[in-house]
PDB file of N, CA and C in Angstrom:
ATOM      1  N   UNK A   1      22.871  10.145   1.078  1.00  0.00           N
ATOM      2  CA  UNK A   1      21.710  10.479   1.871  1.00  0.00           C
ATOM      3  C   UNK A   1      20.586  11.085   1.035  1.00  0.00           C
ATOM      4  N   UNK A   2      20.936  11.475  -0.009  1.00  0.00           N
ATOM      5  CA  UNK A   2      20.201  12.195  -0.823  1.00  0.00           C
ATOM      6  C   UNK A   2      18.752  11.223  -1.506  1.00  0.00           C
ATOM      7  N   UNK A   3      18.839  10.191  -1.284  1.00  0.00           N
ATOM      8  CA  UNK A   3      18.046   8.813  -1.513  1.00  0.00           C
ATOM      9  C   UNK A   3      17.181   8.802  -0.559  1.00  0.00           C
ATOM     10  N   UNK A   4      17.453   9.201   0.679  1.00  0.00           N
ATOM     11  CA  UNK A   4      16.255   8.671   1.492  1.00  0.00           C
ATOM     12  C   UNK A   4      15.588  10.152   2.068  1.00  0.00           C
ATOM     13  N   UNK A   5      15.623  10.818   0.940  1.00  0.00           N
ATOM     14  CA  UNK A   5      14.594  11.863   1.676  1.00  0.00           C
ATOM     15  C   UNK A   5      13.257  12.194   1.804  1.00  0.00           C
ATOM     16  N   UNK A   6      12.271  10.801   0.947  1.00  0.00           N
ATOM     17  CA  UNK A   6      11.399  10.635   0.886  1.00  0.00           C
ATOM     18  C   UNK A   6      11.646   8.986   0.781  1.00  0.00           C
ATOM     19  N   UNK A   7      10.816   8.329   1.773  1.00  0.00           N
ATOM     20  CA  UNK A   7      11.680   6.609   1.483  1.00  0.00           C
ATOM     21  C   UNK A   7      10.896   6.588   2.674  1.00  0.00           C
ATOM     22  N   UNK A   8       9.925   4.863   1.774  1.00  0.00           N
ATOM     23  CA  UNK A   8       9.132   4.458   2.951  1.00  0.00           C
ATOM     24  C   UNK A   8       8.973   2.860   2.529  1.00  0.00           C
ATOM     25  N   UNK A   9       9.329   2.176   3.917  1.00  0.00           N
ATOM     26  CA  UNK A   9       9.390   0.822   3.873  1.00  0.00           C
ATOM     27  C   UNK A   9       8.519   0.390   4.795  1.00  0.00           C
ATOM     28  N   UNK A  10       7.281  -0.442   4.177  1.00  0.00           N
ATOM     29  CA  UNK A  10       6.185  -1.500   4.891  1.00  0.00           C
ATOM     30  C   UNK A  10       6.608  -2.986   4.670  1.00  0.00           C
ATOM     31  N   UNK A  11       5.779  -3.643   5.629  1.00  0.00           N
ATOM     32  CA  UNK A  11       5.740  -4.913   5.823  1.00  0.00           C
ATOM     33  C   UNK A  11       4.382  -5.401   6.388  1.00  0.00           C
ATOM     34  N   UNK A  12       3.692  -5.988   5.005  1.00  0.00           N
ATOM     35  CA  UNK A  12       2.786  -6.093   5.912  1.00  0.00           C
ATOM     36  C   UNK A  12       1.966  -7.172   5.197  1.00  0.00           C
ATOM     37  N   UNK A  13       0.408  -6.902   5.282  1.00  0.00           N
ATOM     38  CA  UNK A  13      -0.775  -8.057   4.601  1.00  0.00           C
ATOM     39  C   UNK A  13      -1.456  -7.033   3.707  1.00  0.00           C
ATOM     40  N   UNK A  14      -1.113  -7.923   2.000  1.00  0.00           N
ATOM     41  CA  UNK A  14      -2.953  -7.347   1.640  1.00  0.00           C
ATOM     42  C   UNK A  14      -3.879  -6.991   1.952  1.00  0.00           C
ATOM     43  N   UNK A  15      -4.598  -6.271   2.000  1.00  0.00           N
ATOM     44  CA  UNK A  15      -5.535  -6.278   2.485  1.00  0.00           C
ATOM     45  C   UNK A  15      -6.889  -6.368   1.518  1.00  0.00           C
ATOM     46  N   UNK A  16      -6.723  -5.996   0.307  1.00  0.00           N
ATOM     47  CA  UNK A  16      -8.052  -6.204  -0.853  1.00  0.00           C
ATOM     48  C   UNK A  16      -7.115  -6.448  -2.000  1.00  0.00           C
ATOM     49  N   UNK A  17      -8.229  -7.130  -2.997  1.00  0.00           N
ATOM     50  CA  UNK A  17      -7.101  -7.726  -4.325  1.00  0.00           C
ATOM     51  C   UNK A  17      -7.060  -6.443  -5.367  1.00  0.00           C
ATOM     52  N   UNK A  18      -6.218  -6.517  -5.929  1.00  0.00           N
ATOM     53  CA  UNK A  18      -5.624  -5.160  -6.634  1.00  0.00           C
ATOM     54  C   UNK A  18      -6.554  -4.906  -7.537  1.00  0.00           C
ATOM     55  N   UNK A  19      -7.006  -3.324  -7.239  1.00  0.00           N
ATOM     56  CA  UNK A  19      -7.664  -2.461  -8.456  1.00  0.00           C
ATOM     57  C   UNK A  19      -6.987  -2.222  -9.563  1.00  0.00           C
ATOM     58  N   UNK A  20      -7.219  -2.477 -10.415  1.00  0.00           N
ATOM     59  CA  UNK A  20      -6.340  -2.425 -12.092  1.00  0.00           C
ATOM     60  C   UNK A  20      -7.183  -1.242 -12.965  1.00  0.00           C
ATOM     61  N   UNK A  21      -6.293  -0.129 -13.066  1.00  0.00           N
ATOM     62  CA  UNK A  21      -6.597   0.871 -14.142  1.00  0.00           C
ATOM     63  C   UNK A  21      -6.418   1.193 -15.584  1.00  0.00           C
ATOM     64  N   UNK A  22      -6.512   0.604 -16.278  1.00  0.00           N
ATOM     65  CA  UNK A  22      -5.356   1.060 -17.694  1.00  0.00           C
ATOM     66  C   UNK A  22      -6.077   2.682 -18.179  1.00  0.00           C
ATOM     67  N   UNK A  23      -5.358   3.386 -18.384  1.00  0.00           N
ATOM     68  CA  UNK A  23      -5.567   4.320 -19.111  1.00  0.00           C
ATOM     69  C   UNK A  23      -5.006   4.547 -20.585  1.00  0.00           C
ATOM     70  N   UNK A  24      -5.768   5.562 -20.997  1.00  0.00           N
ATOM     71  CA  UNK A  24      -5.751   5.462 -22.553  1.00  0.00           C
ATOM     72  C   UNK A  24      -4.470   5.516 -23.245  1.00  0.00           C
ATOM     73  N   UNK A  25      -3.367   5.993 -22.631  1.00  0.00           N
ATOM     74  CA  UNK A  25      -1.781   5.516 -23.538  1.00  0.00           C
ATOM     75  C   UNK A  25      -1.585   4.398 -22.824  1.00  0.00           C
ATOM     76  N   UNK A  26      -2.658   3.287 -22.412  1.00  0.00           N
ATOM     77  CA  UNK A  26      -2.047   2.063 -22.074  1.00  0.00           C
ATOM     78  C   UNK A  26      -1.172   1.747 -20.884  1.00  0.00           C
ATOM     79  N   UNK A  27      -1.059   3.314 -19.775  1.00  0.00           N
ATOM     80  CA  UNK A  27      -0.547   3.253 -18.953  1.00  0.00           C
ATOM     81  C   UNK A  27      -1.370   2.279 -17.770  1.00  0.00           C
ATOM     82  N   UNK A  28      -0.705   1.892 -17.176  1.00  0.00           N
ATOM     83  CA  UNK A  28      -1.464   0.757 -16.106  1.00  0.00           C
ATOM     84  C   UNK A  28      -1.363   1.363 -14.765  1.00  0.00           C
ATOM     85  N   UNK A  29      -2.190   1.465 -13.928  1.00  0.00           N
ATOM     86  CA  UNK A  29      -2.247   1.342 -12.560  1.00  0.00           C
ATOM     87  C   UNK A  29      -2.951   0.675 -11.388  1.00  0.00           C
ATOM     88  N   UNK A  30      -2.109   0.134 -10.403  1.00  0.00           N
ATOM     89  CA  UNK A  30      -2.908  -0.569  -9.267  1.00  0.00           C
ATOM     90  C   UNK A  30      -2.701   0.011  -7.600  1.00  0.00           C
ATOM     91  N   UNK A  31      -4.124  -0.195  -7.492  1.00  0.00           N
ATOM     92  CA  UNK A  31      -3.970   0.435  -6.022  1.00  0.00           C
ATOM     93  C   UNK A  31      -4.107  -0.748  -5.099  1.00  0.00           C
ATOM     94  N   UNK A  32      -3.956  -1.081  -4.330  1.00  0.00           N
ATOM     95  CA  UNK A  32      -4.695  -1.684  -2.861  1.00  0.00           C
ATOM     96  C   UNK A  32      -3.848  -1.097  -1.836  1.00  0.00           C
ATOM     97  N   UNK A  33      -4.432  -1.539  -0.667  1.00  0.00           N
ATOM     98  CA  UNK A  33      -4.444  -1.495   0.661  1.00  0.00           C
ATOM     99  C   UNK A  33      -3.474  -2.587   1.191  1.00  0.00           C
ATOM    100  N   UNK A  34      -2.304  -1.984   2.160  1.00  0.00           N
ATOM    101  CA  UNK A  34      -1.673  -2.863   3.443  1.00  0.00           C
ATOM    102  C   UNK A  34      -1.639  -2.706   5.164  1.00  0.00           C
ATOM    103  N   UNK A  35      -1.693  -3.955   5.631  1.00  0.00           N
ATOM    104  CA  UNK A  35      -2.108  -3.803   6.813  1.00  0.00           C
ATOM    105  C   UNK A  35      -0.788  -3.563   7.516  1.00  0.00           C
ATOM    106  N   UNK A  36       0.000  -2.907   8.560  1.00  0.00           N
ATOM    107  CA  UNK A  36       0.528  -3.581   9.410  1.00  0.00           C
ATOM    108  C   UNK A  36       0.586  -3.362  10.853  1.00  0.00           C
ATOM    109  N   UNK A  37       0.922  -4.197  11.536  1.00  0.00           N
ATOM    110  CA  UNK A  37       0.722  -4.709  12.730  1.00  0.00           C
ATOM    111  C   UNK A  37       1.474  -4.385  14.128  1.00  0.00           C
ATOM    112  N   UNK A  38       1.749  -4.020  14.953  1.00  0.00           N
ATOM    113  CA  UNK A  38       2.465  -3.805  15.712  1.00  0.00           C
ATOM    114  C   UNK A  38       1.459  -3.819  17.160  1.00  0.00           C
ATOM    115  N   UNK A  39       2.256  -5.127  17.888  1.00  0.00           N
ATOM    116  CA  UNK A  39       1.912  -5.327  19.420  1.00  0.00           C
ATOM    117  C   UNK A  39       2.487  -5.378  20.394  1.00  0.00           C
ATOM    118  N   UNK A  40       1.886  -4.838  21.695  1.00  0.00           N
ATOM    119  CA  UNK A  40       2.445  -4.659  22.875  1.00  0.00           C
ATOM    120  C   UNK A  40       1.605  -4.934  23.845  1.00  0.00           C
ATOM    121  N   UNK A  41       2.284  -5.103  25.191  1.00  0.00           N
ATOM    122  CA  UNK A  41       1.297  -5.442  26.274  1.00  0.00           C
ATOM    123  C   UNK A  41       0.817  -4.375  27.110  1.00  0.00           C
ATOM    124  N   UNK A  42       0.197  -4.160  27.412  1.00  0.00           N
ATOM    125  CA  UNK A  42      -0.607  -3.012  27.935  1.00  0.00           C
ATOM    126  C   UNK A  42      -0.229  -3.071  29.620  1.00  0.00           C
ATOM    127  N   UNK A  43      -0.928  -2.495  30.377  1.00  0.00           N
ATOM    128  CA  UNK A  43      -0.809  -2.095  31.529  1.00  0.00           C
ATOM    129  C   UNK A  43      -0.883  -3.008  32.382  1.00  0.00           C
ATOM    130  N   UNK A  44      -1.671  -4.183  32.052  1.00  0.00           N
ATOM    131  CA  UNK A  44      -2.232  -5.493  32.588  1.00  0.00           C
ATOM    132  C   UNK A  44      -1.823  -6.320  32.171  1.00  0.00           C
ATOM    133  N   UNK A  45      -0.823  -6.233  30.779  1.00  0.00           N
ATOM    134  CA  UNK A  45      -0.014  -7.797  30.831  1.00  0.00           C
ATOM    135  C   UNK A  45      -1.144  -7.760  29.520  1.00  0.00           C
ATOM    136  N   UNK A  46      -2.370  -7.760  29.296  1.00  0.00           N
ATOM    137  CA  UNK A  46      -2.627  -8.030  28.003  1.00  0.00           C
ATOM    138  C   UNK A  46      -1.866  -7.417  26.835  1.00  0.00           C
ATOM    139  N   UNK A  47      -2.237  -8.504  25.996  1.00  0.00           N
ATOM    140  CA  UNK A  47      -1.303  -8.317  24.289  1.00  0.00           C
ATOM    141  C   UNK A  47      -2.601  -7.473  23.290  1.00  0.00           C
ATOM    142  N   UNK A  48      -1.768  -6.218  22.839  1.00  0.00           N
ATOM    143  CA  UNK A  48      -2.561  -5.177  22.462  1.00  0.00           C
ATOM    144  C   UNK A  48      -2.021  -5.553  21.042  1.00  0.00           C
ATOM    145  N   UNK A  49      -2.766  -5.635  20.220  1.00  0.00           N
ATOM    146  CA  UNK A  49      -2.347  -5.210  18.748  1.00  0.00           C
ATOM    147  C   UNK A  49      -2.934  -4.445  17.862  1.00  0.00           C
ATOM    148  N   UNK A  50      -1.745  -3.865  17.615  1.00  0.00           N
ATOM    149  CA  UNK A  50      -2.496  -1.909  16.699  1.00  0.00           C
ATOM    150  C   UNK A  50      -2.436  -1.902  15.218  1.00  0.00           C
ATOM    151  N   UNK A  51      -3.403  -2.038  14.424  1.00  0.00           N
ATOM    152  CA  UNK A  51      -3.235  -2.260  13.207  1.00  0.00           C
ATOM    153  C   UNK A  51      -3.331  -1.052  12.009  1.00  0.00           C
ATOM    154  N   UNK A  52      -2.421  -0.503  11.485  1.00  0.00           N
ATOM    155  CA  UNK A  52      -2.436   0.706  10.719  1.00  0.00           C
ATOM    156  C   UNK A  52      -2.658   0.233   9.388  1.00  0.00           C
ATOM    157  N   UNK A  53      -3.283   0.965   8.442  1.00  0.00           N
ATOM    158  CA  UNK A  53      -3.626   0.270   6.977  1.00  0.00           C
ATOM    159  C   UNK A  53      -3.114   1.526   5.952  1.00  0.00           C
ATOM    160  N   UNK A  54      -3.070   1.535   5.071  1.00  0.00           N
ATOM    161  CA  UNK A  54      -1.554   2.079   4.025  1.00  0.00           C
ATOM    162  C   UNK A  54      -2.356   2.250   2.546  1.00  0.00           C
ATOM    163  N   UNK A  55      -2.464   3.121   2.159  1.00  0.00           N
ATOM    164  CA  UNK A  55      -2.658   3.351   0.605  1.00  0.00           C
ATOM    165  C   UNK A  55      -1.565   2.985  -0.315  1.00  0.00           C
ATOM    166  N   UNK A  56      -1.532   1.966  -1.311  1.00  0.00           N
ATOM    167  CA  UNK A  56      -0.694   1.577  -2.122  1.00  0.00           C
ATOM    168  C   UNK A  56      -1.176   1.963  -3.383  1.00  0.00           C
ATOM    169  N   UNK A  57      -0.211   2.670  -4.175  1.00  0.00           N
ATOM    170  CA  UNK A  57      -0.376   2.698  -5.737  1.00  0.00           C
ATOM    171  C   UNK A  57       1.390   2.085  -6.522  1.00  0.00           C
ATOM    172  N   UNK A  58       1.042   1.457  -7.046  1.00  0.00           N
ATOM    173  CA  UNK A  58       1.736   0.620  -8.530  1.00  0.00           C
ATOM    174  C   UNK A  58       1.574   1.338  -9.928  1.00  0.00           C
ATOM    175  N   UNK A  59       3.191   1.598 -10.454  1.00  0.00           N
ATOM    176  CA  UNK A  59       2.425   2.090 -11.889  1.00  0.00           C
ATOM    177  C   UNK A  59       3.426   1.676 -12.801  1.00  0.00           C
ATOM    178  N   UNK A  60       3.299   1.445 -13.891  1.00  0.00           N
ATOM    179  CA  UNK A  60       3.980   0.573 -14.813  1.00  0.00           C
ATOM    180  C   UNK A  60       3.815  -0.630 -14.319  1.00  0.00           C
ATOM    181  N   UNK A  61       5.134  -0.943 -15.072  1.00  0.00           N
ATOM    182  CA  UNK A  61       5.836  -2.212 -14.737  1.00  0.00           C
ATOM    183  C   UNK A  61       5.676  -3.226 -13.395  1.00  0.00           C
ATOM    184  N   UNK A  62       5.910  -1.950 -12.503  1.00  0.00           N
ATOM    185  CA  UNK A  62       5.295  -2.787 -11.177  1.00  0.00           C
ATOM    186  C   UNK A  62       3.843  -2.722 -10.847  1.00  0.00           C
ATOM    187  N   UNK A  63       2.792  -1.924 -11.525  1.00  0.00           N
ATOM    188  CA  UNK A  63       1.307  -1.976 -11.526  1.00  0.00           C
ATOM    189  C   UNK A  63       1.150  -3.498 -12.450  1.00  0.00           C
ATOM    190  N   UNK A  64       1.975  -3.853 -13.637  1.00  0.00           N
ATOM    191  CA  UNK A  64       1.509  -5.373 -14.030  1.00  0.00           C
ATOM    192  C   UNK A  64       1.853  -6.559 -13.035  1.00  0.00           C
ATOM    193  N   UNK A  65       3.150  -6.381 -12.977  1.00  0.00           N
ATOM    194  CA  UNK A  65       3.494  -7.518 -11.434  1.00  0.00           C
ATOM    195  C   UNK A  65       2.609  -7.935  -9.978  1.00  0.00           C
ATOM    196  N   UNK A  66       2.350  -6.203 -10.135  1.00  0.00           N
ATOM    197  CA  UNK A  66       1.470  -6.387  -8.915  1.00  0.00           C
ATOM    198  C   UNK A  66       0.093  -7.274  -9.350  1.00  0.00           C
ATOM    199  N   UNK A  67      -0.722  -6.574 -10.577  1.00  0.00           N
ATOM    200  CA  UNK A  67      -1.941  -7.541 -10.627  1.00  0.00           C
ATOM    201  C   UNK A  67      -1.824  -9.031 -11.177  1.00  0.00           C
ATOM    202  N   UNK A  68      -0.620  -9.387 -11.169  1.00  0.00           N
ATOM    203  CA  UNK A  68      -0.526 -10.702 -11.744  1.00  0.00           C
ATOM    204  C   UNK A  68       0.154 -11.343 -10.573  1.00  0.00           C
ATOM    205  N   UNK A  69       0.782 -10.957  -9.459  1.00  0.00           N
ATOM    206  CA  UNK A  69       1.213 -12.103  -8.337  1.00  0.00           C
ATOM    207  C   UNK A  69       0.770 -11.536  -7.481  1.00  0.00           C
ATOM    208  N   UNK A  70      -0.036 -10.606  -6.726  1.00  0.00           N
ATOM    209  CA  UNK A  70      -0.601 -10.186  -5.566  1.00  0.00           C
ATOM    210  C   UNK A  70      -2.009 -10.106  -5.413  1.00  0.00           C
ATOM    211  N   UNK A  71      -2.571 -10.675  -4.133  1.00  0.00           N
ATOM    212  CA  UNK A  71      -4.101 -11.099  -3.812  1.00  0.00           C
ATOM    213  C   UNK A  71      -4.137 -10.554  -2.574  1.00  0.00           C
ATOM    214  N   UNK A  72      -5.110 -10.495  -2.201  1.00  0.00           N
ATOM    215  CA  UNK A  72      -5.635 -10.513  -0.457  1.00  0.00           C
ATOM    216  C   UNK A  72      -5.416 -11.409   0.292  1.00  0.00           C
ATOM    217  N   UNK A  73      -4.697 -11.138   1.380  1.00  0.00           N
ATOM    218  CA  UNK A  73      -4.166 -11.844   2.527  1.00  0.00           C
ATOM    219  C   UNK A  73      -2.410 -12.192   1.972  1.00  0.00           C
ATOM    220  N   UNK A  74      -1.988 -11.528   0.904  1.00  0.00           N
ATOM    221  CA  UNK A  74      -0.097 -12.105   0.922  1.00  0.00           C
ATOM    222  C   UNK A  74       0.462 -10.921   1.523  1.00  0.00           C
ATOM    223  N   UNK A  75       1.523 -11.744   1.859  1.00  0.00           N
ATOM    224  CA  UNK A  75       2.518 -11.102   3.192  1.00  0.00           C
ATOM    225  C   UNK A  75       3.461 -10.131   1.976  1.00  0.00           C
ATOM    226  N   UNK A  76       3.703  -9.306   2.073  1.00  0.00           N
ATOM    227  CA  UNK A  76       4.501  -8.159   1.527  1.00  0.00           C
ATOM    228  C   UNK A  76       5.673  -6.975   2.033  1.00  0.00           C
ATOM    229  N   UNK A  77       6.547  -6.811   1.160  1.00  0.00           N
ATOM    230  CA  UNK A  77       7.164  -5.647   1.355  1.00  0.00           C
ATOM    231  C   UNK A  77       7.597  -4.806   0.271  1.00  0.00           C
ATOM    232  N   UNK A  78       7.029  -3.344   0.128  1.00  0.00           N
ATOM    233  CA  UNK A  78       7.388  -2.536  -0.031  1.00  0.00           C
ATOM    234  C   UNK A  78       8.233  -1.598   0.122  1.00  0.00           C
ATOM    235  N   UNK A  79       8.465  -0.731  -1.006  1.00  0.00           N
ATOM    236  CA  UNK A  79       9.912   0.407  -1.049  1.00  0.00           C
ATOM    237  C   UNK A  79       9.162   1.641  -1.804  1.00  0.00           C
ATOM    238  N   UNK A  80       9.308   2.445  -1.009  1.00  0.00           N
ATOM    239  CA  UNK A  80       8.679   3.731  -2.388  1.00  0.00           C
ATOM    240  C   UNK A  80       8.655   5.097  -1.329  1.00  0.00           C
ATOM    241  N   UNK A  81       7.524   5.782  -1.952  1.00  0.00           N
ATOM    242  CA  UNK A  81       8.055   7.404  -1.549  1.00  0.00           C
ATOM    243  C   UNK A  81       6.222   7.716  -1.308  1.00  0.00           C
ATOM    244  N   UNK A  82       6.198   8.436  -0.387  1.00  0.00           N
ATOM    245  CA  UNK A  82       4.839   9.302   0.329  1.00  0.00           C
ATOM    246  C   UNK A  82       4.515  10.154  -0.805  1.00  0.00           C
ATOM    247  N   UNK A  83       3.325  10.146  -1.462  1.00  0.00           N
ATOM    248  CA  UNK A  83       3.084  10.865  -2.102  1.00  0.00           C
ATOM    249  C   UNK A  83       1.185  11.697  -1.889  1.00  0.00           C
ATOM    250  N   UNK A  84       1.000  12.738  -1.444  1.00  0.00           N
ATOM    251  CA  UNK A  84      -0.235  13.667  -1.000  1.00  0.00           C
ATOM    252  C   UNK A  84      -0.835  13.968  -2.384  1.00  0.00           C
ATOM    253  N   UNK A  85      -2.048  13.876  -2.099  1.00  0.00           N
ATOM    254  CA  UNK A  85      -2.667  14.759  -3.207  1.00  0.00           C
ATOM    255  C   UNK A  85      -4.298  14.830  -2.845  1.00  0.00           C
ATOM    256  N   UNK A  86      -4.977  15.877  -3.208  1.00  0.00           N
ATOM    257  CA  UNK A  86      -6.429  16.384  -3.087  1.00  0.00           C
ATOM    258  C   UNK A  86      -7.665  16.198  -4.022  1.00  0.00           C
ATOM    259  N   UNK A  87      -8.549  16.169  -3.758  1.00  0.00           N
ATOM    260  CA  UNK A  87     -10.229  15.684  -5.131  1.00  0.00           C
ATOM    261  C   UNK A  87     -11.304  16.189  -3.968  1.00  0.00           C
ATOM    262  N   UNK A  88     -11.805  16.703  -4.950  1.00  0.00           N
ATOM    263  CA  UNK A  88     -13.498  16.921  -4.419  1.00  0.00           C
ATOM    264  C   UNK A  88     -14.144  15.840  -4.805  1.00  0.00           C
ATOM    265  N   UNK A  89     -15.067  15.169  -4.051  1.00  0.00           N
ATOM    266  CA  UNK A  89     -16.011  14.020  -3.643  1.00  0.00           C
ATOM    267  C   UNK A  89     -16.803  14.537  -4.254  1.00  0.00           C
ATOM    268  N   UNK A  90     -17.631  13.527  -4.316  1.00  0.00           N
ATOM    269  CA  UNK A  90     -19.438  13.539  -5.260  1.00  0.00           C
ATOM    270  C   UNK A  90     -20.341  14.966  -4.540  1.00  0.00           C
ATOM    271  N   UNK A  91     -20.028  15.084  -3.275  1.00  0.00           N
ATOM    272  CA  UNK A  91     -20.733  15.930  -3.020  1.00  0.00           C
ATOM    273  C   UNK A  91     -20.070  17.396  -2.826  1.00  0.00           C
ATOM    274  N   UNK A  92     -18.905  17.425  -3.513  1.00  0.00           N
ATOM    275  CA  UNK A  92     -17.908  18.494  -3.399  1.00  0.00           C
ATOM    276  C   UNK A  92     -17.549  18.983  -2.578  1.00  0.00           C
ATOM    277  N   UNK A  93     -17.016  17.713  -1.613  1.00  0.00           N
ATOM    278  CA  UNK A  93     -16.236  18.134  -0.174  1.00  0.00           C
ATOM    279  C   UNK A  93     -14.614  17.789  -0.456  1.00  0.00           C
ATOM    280  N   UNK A  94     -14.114  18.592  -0.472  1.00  0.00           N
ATOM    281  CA  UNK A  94     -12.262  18.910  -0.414  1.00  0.00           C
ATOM    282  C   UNK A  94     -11.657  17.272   0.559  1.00  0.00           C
ATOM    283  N   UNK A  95     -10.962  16.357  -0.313  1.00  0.00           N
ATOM    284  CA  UNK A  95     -10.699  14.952   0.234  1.00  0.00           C
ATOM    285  C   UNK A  95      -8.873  14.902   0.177  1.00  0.00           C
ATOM    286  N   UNK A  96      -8.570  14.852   1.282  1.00  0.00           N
ATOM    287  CA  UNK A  96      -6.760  14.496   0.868  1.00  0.00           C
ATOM    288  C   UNK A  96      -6.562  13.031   1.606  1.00  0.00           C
ATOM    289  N   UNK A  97      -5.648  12.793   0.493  1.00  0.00           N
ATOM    290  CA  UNK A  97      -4.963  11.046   0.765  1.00  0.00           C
ATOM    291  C   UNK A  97      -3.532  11.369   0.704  1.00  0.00           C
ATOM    292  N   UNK A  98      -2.469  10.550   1.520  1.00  0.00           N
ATOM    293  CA  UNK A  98      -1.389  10.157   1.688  1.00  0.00           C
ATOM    294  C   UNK A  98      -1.648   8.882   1.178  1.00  0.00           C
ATOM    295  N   UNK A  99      -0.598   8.302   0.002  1.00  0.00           N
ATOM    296  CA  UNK A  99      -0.471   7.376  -0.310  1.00  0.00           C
ATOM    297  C   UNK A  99       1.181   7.138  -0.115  1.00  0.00           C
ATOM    298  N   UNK A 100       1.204   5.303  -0.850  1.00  0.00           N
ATOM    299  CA  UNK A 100       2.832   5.099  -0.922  1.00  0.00           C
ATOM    300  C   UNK A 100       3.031   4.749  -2.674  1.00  0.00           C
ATOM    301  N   UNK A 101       3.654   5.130  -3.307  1.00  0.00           N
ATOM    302  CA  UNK A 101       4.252   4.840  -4.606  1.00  0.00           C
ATOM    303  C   UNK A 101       5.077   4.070  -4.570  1.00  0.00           C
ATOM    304  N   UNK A 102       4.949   2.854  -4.977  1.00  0.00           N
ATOM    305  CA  UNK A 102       5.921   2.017  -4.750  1.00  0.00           C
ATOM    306  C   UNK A 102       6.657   1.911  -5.959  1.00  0.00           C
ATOM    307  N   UNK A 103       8.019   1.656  -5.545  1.00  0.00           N
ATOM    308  CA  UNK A 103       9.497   1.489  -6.729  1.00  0.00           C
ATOM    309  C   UNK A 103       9.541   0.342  -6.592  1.00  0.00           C
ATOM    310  N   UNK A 104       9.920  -0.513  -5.776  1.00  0.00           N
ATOM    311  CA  UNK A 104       9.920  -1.973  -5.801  1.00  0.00           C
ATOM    312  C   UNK A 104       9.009  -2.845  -4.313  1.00  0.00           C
ATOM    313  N   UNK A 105       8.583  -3.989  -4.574  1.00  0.00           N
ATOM    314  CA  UNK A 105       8.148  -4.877  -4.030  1.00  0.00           C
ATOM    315  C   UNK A 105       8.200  -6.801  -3.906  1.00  0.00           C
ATOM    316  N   UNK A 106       8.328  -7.163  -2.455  1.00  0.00           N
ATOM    317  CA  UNK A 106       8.705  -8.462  -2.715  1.00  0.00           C
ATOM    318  C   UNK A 106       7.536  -8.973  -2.237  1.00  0.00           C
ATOM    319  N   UNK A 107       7.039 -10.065  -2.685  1.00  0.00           N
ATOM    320  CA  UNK A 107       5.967 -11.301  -2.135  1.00  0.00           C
ATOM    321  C   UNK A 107       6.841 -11.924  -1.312  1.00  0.00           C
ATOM    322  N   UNK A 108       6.284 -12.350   0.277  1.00  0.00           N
ATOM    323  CA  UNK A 108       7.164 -12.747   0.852  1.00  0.00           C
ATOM    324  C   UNK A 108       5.894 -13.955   0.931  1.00  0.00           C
ATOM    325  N   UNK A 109       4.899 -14.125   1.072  1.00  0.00           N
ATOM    326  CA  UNK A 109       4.325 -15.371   1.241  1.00  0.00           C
ATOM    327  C   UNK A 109       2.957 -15.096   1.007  1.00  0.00           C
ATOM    328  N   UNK A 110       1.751 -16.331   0.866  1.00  0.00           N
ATOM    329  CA  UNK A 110       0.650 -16.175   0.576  1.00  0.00           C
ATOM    330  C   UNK A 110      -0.150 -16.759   1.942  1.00  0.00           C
ATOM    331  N   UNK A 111      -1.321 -16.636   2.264  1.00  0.00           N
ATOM    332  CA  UNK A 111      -2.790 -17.008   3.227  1.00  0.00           C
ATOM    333  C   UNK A 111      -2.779 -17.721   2.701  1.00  0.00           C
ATOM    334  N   UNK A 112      -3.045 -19.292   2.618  1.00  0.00           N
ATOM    335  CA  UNK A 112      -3.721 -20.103   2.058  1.00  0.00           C
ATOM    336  C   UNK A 112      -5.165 -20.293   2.789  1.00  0.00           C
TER     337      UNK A 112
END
């Protein structure tokens, strides 16, 4: 149990094509965005669909994979861990993001 005490699994869509960072020991990083989806019918029988979108960061090994087989609009799944952190903005307003760090990821299909 000791494994899943931070453990987060998406399924979802690209949503923008991967930002690629290298930094100066050559370390690599990629961020984008995932969509996912979840629908239900509402009160009236209409089909509601609720779309939540996901901060992704890649680093190493899986930051090269990622910018070499992942685009906007492929179907995906992720494995990784919630990770918080804080920055002051251009105009020095206090900014926090929840992201996902991903350990591994599969391409499950592409948008053509």
């Amino acid at each position: 149990m000791a494994t899943i005490k931070n453990s987060v699994r998406l399924m979802g869509n690209v949503g923008m094509d991967p930002d690629v960072r290298t930094f100066d020991n050559n370390r690599k990083m990629v961020r984008l965005s995932i969509a996912t989806n979840e629908s239900y019918k509402n009160d009236k029988g209409e089909k509601i669909t609720d779309t939540q979108w996901h901060n992704i960061v890649f680093w190493g090994t899986q930051a090269t994979m990622a910018e070499n087989y992942l685009k906007k609009g492929d179907a995906v799944i992720i494995e990784g861990k919630l990770a918080s952190r804080n920055y002051n903005d251009k105009d020095d307003v206090k900014r926090y993001v929840t992201e996902v760090v991903v350990n591994e990821f599969v391409k499950i299909s592409s948008k053509e």
